[in-house]
N, C-alpha and C. Protein backbone atom coordinates (compact mmCIF):
# COMPACT_ATOMS: atom_id res chain seq x y z
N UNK A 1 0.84 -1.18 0.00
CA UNK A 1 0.00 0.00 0.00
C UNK A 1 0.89 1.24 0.00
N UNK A 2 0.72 2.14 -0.78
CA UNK A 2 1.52 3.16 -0.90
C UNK A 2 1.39 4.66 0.27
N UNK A 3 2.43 5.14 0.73
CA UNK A 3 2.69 5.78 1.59
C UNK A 3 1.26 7.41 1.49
N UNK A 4 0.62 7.35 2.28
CA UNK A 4 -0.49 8.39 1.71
C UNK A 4 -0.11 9.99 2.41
N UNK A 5 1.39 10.10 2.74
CA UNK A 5 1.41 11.45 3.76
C UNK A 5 3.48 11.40 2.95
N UNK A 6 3.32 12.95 3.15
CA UNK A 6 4.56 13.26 3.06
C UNK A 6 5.58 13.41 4.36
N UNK A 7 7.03 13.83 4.28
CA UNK A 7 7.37 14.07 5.05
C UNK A 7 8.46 15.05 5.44
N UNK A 8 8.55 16.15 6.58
CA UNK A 8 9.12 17.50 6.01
C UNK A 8 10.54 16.83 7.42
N UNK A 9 11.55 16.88 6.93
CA UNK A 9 12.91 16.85 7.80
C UNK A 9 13.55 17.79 7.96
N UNK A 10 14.10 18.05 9.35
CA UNK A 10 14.86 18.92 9.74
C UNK A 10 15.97 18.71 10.69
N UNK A 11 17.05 19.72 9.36
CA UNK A 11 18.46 19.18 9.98
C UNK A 11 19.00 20.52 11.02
N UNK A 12 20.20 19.90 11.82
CA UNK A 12 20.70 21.17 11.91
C UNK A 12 19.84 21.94 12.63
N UNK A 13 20.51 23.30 13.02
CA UNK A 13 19.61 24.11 14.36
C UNK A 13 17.88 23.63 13.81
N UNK A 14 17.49 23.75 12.47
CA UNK A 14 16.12 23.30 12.45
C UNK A 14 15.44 22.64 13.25
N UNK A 15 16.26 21.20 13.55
CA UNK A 15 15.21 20.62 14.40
C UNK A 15 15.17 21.03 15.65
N UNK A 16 16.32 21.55 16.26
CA UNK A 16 15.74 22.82 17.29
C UNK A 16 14.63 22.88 17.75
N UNK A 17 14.83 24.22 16.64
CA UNK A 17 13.31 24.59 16.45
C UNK A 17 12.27 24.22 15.92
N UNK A 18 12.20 23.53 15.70
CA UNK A 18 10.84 22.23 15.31
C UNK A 18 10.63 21.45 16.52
N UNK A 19 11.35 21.72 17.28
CA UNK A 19 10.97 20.40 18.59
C UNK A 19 11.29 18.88 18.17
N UNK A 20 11.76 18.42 17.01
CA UNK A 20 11.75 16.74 16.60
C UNK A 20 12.52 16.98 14.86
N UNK A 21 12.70 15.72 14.72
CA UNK A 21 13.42 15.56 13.65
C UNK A 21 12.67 15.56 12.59
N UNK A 22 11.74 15.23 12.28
CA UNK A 22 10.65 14.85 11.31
C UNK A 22 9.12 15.72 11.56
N UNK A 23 8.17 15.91 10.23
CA UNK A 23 6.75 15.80 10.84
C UNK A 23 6.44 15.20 9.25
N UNK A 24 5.35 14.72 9.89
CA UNK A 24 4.58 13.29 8.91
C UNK A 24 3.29 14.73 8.51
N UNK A 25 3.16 15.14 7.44
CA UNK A 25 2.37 16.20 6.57
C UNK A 25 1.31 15.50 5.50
N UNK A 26 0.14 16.04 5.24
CA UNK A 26 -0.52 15.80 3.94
C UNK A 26 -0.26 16.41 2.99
N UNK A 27 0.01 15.72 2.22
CA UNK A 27 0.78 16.36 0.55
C UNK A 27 0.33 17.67 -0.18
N UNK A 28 0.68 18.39 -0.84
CA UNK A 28 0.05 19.43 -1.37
C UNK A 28 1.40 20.45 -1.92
N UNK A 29 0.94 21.68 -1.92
CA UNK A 29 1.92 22.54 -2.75
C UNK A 29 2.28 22.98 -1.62
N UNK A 30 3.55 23.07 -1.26
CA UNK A 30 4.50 23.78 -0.22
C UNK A 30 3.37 25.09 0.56
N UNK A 31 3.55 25.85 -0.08
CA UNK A 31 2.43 26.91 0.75
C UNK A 31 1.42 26.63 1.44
N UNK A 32 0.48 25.63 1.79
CA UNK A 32 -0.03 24.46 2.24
C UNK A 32 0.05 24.45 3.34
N UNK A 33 1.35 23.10 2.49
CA UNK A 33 2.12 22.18 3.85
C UNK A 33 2.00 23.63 4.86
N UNK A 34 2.76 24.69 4.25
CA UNK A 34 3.75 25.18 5.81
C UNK A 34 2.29 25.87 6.54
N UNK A 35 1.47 26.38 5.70
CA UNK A 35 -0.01 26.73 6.46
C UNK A 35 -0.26 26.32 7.23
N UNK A 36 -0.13 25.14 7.50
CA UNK A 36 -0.81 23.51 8.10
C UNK A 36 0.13 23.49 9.94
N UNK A 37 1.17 24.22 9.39
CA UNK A 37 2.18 23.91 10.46
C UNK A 37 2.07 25.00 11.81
N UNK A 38 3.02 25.00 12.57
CA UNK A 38 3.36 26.46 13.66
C UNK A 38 3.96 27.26 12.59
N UNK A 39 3.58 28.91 13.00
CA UNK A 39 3.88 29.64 11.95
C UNK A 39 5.42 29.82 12.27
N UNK A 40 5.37 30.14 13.97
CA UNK A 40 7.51 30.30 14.02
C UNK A 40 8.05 29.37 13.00
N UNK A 41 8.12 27.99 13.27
CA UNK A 41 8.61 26.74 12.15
C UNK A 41 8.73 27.31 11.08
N UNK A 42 7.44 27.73 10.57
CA UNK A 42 7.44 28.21 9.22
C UNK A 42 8.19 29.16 8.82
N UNK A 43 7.94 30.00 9.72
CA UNK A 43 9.26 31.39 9.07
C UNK A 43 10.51 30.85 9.26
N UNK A 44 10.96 30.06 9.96
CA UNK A 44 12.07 29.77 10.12
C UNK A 44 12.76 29.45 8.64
N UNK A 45 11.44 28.27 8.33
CA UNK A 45 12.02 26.97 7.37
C UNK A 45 11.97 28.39 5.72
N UNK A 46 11.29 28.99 5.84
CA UNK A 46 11.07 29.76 4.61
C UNK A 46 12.35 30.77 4.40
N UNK A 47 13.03 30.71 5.79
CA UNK A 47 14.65 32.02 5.23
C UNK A 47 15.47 31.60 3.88
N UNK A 48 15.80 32.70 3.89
CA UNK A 48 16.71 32.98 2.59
C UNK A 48 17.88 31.96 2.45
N UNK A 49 18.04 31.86 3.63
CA UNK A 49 19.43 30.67 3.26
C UNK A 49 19.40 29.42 3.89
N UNK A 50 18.06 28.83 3.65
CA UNK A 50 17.31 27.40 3.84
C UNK A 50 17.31 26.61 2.68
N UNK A 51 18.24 26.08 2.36
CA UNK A 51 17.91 25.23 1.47
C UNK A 51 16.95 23.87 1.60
N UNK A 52 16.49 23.73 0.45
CA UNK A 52 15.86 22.53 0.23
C UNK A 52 15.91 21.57 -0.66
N UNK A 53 15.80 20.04 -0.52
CA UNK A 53 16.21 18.81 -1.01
C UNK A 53 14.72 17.91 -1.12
N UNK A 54 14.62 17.42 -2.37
CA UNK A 54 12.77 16.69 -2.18
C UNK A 54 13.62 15.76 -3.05
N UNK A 55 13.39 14.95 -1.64
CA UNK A 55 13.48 12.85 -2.19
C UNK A 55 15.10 13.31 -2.63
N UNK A 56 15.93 13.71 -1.96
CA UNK A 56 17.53 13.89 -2.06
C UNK A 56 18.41 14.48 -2.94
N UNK A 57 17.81 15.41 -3.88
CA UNK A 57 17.97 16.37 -4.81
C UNK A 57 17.84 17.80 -4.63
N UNK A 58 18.67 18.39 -4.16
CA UNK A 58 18.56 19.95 -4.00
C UNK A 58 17.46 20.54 -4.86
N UNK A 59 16.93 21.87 -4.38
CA UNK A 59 16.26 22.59 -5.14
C UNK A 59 16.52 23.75 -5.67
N UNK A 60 16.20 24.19 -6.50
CA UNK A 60 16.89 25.86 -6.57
C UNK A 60 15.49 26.67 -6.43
N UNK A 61 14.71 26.20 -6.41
CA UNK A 61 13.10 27.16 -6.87
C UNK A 61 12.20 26.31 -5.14
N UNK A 62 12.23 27.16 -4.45
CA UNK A 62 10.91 26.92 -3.50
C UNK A 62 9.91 26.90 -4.20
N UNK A 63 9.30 27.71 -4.82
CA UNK A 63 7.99 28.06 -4.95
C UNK A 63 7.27 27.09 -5.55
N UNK A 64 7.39 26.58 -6.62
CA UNK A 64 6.92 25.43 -7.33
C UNK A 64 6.89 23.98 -6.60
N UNK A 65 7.02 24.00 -5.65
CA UNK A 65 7.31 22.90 -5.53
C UNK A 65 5.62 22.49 -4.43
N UNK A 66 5.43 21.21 -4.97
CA UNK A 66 4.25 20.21 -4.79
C UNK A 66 4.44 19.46 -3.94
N UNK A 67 3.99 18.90 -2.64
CA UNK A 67 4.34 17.34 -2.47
C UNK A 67 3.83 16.53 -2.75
N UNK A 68 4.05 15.36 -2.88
CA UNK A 68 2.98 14.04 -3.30
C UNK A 68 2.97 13.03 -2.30
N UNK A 69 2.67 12.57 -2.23
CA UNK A 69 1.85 10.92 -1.52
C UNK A 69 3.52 10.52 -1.51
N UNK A 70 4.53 10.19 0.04
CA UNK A 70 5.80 9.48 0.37
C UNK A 70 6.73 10.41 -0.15
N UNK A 71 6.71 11.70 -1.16
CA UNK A 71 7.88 12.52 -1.02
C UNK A 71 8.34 12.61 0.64
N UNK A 72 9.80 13.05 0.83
CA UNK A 72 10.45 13.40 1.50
C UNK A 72 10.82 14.93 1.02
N UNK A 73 10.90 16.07 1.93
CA UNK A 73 11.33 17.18 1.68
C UNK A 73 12.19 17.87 3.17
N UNK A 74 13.54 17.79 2.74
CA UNK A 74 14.20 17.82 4.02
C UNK A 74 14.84 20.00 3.82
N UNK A 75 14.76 20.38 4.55
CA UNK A 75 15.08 21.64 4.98
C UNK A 75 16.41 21.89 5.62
N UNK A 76 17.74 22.01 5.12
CA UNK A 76 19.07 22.36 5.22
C UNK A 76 19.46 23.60 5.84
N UNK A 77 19.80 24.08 7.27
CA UNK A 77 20.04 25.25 7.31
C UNK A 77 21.77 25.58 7.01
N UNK A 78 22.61 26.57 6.80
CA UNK A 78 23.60 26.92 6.51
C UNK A 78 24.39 26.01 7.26
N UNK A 79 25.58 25.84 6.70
CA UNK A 79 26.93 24.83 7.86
C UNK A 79 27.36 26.01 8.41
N UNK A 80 27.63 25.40 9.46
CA UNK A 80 28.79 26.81 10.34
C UNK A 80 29.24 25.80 11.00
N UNK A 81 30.50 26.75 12.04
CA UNK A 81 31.48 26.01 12.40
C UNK A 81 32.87 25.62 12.08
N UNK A 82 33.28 24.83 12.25
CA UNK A 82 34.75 24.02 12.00
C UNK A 82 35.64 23.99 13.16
N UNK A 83 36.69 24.26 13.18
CA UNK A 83 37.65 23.18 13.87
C UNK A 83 38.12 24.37 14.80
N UNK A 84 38.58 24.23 16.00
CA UNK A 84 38.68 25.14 17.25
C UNK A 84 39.50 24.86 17.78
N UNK A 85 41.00 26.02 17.42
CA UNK A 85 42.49 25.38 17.88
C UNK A 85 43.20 25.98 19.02
């Protein structure tokens, strides 16, 4: 039986602020999904230098983007950091 819910991941300070690693979503066009959600989350996940990956393929275009029935759409915030001498 095929997967009937999408799912939005968050890496990095994201899941933070999401409270959890994952949320299990009903599919639809991004603007939607994030409707559906807490709006803080949402502004968070919507900044300028959030990238995003659906089913493990970067995106360059938020806007267009749909989910369907078992996509994965994971939310990347910036790397920081490195090595501390």
């Amino acid at each position: 039986m095929p997967e009937a819910n999408a799912r939005l991941v968050f890496l990095g300070r994201l899941e933070d602020v999401a409270g959890c690693a994952e949320l299990t979503v009903q599919p639809g066009p991004l603007d939607q999904v994030l409707a559906r959600i807490d709006r803080a989350l949402a502004v968070e996940l919507l900044g300028e230098r959030i990238r995003l990956a659906l089913n493990g393929r970067l995106l360059s275009d938020a806007a267009s983007i749909e989910l369907a029935a078992g996509d994965e759409l994971a939310f990347l915030p910036p790397v920081s950091g490195g090595c501390r001498g």
